[in-house]
C-alpha atoms as a PDB file:
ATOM      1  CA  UNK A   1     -68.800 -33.380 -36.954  1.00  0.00           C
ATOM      2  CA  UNK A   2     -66.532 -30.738 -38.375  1.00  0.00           C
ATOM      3  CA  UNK A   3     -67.157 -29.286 -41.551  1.00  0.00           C
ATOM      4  CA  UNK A   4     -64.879 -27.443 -43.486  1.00  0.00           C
ATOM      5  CA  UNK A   5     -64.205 -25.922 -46.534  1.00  0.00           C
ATOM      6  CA  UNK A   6     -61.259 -24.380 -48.569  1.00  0.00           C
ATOM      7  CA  UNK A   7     -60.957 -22.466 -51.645  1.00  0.00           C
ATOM      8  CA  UNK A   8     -59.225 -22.869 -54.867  1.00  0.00           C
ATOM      9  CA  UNK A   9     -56.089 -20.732 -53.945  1.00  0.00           C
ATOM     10  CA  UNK A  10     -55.922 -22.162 -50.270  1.00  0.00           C
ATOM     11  CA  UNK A  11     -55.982 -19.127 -48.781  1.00  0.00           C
ATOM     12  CA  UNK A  12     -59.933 -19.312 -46.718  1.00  0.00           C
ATOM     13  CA  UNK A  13     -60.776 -21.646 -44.457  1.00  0.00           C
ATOM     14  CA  UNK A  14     -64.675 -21.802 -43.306  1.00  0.00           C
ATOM     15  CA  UNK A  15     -65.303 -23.770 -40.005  1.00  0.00           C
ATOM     16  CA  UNK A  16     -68.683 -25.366 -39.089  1.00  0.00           C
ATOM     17  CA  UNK A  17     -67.806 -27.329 -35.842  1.00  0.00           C
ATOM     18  CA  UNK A  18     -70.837 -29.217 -34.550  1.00  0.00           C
ATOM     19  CA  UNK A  19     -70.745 -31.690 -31.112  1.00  0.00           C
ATOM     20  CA  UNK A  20     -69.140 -35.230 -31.618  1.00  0.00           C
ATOM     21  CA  UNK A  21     -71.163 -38.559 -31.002  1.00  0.00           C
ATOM     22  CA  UNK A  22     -70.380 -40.444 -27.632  1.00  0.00           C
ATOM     23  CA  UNK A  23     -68.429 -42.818 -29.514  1.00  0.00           C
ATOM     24  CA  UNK A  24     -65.583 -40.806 -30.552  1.00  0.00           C
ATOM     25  CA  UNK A  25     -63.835 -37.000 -31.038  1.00  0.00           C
ATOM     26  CA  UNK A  26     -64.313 -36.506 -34.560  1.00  0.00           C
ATOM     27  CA  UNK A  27     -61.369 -34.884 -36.769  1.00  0.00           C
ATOM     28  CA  UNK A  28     -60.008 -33.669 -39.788  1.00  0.00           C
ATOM     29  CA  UNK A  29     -57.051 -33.692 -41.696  1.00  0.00           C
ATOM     30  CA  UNK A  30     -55.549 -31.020 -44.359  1.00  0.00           C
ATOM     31  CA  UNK A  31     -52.005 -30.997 -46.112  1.00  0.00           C
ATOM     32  CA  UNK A  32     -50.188 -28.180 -47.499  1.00  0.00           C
ATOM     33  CA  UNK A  33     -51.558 -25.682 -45.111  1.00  0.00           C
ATOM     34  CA  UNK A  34     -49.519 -22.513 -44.465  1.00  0.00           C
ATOM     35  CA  UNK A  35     -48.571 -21.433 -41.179  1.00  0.00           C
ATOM     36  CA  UNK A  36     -50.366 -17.934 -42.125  1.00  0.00           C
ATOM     37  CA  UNK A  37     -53.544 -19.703 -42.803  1.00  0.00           C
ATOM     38  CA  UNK A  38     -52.926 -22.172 -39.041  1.00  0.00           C
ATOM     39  CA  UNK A  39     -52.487 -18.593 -36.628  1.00  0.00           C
ATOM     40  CA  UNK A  40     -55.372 -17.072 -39.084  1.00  0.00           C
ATOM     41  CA  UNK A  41     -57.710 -19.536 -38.038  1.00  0.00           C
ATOM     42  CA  UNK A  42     -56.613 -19.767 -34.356  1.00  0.00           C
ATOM     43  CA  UNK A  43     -57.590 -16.147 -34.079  1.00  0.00           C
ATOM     44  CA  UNK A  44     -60.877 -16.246 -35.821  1.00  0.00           C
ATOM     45  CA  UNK A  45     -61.768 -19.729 -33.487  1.00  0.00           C
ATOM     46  CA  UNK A  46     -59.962 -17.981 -29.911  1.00  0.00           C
ATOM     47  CA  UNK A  47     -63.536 -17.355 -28.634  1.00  0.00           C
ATOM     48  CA  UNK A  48     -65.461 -20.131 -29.745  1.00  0.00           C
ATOM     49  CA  UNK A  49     -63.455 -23.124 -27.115  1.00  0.00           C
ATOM     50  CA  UNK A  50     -65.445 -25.921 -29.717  1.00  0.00           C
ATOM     51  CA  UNK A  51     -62.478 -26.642 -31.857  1.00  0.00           C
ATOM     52  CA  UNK A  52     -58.826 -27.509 -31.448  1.00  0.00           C
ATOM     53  CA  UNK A  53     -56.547 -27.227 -34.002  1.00  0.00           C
ATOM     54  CA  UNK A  54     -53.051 -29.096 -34.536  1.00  0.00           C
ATOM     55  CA  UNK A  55     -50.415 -27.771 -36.911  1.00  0.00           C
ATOM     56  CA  UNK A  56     -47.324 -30.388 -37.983  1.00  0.00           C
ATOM     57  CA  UNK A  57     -44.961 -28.375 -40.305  1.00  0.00           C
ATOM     58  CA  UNK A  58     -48.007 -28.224 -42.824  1.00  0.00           C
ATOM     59  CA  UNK A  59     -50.432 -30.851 -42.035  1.00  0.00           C
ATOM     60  CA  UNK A  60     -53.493 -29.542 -40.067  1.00  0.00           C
ATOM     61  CA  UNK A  61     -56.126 -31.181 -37.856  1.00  0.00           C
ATOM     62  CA  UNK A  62     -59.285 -29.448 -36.947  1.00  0.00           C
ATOM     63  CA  UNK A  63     -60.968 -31.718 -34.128  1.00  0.00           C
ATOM     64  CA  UNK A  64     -64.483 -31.228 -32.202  1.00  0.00           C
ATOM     65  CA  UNK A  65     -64.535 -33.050 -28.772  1.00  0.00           C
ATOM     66  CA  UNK A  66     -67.222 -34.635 -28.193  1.00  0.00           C
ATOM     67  CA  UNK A  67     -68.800 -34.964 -24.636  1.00  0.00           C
ATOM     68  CA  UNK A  68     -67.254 -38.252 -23.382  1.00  0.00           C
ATOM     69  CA  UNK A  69     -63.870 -36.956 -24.415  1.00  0.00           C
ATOM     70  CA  UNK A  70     -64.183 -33.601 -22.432  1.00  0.00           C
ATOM     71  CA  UNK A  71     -65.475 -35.721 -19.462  1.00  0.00           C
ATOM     72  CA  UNK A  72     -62.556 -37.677 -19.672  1.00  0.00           C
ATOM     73  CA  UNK A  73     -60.085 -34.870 -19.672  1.00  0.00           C
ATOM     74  CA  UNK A  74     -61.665 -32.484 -16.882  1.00  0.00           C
ATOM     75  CA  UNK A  75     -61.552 -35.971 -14.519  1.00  0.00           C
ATOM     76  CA  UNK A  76     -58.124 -36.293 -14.964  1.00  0.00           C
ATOM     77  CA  UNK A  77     -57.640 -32.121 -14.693  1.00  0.00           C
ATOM     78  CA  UNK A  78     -59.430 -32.901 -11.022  1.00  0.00           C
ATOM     79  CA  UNK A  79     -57.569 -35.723 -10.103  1.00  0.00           C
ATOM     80  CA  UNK A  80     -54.014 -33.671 -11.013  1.00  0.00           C
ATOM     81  CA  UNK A  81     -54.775 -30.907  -8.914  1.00  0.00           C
ATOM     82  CA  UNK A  82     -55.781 -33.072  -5.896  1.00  0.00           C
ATOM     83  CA  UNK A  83     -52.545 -34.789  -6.238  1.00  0.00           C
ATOM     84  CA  UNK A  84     -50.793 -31.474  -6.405  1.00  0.00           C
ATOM     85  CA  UNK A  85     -52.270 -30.114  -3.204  1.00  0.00           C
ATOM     86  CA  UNK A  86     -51.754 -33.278  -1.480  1.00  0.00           C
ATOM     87  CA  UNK A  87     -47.875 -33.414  -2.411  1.00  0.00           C
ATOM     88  CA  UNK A  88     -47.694 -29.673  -1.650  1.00  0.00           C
ATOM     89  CA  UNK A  89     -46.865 -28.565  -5.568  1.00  0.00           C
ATOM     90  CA  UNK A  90     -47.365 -25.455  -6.755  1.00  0.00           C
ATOM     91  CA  UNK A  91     -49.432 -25.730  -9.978  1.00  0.00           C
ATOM     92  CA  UNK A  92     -50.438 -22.518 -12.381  1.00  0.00           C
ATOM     93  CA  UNK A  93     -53.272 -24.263 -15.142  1.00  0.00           C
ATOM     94  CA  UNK A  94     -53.152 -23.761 -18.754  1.00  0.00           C
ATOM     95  CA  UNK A  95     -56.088 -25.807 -19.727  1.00  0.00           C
ATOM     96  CA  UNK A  96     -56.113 -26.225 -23.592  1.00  0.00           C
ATOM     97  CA  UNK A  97     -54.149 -23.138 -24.328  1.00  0.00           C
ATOM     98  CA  UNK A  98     -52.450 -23.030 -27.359  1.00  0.00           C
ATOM     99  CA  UNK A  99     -48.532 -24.126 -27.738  1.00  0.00           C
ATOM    100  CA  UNK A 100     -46.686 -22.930 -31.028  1.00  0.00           C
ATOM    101  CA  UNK A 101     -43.242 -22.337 -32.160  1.00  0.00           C
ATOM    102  CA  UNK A 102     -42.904 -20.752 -35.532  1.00  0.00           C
ATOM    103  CA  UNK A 103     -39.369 -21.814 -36.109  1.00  0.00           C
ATOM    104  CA  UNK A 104     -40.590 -25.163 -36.089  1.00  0.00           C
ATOM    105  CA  UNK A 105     -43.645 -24.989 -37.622  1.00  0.00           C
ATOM    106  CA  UNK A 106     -45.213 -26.385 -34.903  1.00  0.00           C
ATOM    107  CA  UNK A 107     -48.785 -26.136 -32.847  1.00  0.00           C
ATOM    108  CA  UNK A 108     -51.101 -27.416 -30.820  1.00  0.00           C
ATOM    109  CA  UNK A 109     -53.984 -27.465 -28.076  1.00  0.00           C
ATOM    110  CA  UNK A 110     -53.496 -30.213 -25.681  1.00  0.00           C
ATOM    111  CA  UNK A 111     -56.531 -31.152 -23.707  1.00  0.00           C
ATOM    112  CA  UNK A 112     -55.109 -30.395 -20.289  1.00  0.00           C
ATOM    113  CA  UNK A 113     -51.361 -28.604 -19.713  1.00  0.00           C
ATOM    114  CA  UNK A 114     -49.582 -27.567 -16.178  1.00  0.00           C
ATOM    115  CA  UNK A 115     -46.912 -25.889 -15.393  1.00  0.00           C
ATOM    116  CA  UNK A 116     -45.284 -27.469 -11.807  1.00  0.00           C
ATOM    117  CA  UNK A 117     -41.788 -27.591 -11.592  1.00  0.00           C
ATOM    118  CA  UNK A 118     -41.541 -24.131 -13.592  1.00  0.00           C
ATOM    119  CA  UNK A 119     -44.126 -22.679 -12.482  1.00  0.00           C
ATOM    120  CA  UNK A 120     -42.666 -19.745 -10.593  1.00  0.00           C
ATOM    121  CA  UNK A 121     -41.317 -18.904 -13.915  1.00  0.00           C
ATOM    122  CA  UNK A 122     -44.594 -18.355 -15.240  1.00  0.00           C
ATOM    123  CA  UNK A 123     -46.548 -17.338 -12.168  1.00  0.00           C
ATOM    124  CA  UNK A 124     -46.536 -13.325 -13.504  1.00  0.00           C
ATOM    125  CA  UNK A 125     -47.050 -14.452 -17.135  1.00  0.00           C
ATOM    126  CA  UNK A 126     -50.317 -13.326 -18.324  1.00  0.00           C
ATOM    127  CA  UNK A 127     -49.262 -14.492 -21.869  1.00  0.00           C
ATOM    128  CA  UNK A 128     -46.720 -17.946 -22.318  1.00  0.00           C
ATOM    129  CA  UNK A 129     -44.582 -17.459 -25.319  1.00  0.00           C
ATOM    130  CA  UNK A 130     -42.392 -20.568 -25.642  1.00  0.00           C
ATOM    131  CA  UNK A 131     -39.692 -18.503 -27.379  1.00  0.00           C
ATOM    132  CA  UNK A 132     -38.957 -17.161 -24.476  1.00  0.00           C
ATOM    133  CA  UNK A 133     -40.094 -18.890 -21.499  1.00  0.00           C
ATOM    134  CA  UNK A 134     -39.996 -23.039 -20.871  1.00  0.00           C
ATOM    135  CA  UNK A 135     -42.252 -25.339 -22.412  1.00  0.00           C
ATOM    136  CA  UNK A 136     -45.583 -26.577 -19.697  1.00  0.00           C
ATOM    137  CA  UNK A 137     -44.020 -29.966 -17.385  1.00  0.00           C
ATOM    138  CA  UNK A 138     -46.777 -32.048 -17.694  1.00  0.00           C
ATOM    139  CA  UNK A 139     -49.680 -32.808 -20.698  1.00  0.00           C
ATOM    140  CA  UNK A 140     -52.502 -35.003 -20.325  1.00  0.00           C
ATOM    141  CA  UNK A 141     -54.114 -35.936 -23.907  1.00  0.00           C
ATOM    142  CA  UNK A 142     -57.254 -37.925 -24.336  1.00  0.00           C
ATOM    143  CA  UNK A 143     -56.962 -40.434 -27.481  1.00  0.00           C
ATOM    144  CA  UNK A 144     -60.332 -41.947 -28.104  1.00  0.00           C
ATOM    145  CA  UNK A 145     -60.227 -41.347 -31.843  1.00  0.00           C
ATOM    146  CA  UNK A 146     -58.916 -43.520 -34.063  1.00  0.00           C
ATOM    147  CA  UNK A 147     -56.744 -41.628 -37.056  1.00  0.00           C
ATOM    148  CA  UNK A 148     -55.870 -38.747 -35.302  1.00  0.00           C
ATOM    149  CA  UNK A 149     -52.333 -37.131 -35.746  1.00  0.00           C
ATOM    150  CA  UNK A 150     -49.815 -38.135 -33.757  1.00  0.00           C
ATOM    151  CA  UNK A 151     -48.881 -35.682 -31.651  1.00  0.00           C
ATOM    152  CA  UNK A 152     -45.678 -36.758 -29.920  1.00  0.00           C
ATOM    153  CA  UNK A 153     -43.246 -35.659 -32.748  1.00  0.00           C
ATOM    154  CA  UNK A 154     -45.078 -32.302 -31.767  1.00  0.00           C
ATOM    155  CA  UNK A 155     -44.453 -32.285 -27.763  1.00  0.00           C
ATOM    156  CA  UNK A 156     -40.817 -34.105 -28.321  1.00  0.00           C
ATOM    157  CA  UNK A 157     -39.984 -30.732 -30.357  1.00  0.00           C
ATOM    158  CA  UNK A 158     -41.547 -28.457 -27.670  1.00  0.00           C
ATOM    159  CA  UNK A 159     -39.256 -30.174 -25.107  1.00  0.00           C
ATOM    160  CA  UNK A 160     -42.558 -31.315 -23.122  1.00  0.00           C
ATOM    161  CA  UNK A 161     -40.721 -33.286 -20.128  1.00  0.00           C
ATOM    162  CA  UNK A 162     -44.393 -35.588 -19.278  1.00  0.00           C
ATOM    163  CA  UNK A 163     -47.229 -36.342 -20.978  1.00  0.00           C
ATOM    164  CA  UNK A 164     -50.759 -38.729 -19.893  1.00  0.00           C
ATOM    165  CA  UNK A 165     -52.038 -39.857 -22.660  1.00  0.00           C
ATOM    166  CA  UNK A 166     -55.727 -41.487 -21.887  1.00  0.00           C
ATOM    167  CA  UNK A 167     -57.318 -43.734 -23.847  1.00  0.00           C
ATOM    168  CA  UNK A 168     -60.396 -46.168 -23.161  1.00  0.00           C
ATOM    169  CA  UNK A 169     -58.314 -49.173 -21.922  1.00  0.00           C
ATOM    170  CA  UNK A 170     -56.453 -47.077 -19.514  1.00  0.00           C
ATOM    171  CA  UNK A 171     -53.894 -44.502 -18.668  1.00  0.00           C
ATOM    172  CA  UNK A 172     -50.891 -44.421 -20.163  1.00  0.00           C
ATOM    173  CA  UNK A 173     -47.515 -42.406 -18.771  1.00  0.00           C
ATOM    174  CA  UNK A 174     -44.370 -40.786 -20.985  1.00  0.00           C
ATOM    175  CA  UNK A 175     -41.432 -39.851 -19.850  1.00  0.00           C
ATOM    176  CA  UNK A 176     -38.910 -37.259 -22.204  1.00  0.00           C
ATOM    177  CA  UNK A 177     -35.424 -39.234 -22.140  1.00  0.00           C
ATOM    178  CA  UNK A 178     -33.213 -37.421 -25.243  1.00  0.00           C
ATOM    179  CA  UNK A 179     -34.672 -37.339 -28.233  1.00  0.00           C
ATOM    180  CA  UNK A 180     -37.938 -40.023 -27.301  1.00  0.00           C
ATOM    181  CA  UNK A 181     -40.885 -40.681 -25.024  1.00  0.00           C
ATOM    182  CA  UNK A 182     -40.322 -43.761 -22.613  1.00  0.00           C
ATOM    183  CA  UNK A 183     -43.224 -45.033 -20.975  1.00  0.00           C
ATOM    184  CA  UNK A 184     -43.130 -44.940 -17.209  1.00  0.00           C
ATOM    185  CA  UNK A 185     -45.159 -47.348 -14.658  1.00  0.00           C
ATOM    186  CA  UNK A 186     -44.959 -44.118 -12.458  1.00  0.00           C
ATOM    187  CA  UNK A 187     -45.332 -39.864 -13.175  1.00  0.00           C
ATOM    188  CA  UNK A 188     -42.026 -38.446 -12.764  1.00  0.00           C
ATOM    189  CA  UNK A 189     -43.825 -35.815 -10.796  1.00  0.00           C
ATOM    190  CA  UNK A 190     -46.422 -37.652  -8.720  1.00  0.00           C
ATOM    191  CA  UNK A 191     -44.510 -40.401  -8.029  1.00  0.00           C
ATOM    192  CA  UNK A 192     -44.573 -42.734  -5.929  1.00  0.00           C
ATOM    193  CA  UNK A 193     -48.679 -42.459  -6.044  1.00  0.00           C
ATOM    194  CA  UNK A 194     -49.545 -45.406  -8.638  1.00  0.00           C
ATOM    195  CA  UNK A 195     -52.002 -42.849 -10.937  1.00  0.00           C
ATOM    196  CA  UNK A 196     -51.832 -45.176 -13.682  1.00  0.00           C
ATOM    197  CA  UNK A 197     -54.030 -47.860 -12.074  1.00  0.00           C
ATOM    198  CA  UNK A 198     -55.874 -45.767  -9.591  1.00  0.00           C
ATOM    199  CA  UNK A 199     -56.806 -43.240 -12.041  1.00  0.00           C
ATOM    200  CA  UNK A 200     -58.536 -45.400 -14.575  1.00  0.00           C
ATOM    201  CA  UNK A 201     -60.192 -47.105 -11.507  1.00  0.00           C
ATOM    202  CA  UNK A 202     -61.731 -43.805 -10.138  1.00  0.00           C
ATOM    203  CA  UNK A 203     -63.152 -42.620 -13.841  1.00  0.00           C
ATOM    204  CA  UNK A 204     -65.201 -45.683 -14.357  1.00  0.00           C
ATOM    205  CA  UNK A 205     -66.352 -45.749 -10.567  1.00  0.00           C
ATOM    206  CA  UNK A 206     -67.335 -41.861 -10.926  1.00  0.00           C
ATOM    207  CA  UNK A 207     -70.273 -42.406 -12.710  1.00  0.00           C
ATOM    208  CA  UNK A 208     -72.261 -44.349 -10.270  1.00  0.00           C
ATOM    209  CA  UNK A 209     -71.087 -42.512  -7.298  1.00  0.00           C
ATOM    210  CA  UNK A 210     -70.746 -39.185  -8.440  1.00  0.00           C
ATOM    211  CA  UNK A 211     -68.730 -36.955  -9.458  1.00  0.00           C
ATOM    212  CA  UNK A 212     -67.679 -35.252  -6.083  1.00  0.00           C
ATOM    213  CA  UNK A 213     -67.806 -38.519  -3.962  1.00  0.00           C
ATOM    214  CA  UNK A 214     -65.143 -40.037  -6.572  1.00  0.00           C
ATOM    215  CA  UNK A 215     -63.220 -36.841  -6.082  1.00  0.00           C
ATOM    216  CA  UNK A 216     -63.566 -37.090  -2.157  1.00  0.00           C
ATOM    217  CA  UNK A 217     -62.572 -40.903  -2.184  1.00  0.00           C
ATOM    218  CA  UNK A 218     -59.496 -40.365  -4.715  1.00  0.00           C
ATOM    219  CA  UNK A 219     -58.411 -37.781  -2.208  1.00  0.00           C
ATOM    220  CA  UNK A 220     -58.532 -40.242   0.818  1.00  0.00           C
ATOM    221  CA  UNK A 221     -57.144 -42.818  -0.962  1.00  0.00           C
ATOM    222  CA  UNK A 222     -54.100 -40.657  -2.052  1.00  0.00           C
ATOM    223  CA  UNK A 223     -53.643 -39.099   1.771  1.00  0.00           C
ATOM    224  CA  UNK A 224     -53.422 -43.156   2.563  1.00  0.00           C
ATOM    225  CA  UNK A 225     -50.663 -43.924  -0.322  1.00  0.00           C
ATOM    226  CA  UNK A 226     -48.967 -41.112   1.595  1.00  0.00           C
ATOM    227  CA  UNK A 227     -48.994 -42.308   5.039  1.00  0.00           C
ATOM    228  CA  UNK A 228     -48.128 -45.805   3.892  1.00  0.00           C
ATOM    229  CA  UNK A 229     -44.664 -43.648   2.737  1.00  0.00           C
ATOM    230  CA  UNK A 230     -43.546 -42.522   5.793  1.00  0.00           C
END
């Protein structure tokens, strides 16, 4: 769980994150949070890598992952860089690095992020700002929690161009067109491999061969997809 407290004037926030239950990512959500109090608390928890916090214009989510959501996420984190050496992308790795914009009030630590088509804009960055340089191309988010904020509004207003959103029943694909997310039967950027299907199917096979032998047969079965292309 995540315990929390505040004080009368709002101003303290004290953070006792503990390890979530295998049945969900346990979270909590404040109102009427100031942004001083959201980048206060990102620097006091920069070292800890237990909690992730969300910031909506206000409205602020403090969330502990719990195991089977942090197995989820680094499968699909293996999985995307296979792809990307097997297409030939370059790919610079972000992890769950914080993405704010103080103009719009706006932050958040997604569970994976990549830069691929922009990443020689970043490739000397030691430090992404997103006032000044783009926005990561492609998110992945694990959603195994029922009641958590929704963080699309967030992405749409970072410009995010793709994001994976992964939940139990499979893996779901969005697309930036405008203003909204469409959902794609194909990633924009690892198309034409079919990662919705074949991703889900590797995760639940992983466990009973192993880690490393699901990572060695998704990367056969992508080189295949690949031939069958040409």
């Amino acid at each position: 769980m995540v315990r929390i407290s505040q004080n009368l004037t709002g101003e303290t926030l004290t953070i006792t994150p503990e390890l979530g239950d295998a049945e969900g990512t346990p979270s909590l959500i404040l109102p009427n949070i100031r942004w001083q109090t959201y980048e206060a608390l990102l620097l006091d928890l920069k070292d800890t890598g237990r909690v992730r916090v969300t910031y909506d214009q206000g409205t602020l989510e403090i969330m502990a992952p719990s195991e089977e959501h942090e197995g989820y996420s680094l499968s699909i984190h293996n999985f995307i860089v296979i792809l990307a050496d097997e297409l030939a992308l370059n790919l610079r790795q972000l992890g769950s690095t914080t993405l704010k914009k103080e103009d719009i009030q706006r932050g958040l630590e997604p569970d994976q992020c990549y830069y691929i088509q922009n990443e020689p804009r970043v490739r000397n960055k030691l430090k992404i700002d997103l006032s000044l340089n783009p926005p990561p191309d492609l998110i992945v988010e694990v959603d195994i929690t029922s009641g958590s904020l929704n963080k699309f509004p967030i992405y749409q207003s970072l410009k995010i161009p793709e994001i994976w959103r992964y939940r139990r029943r499979g893996l779901e694909i969005f697309e930036l067109q405008g203003e909204e997310y469409l959902q794609r039967d194909f990633s924009p950027t690892f198309s034409p491999i079919a990662v919705t299907t074949a991703i889900p199917e590797f995760i639940q096979k992983s466990p009973n061969m192993g880690e490393m032998a699901a990572l060695r047969a998704f990367r056969t079965w992508v080189k295949e997809q690949l031939q069958n292309q040409e």
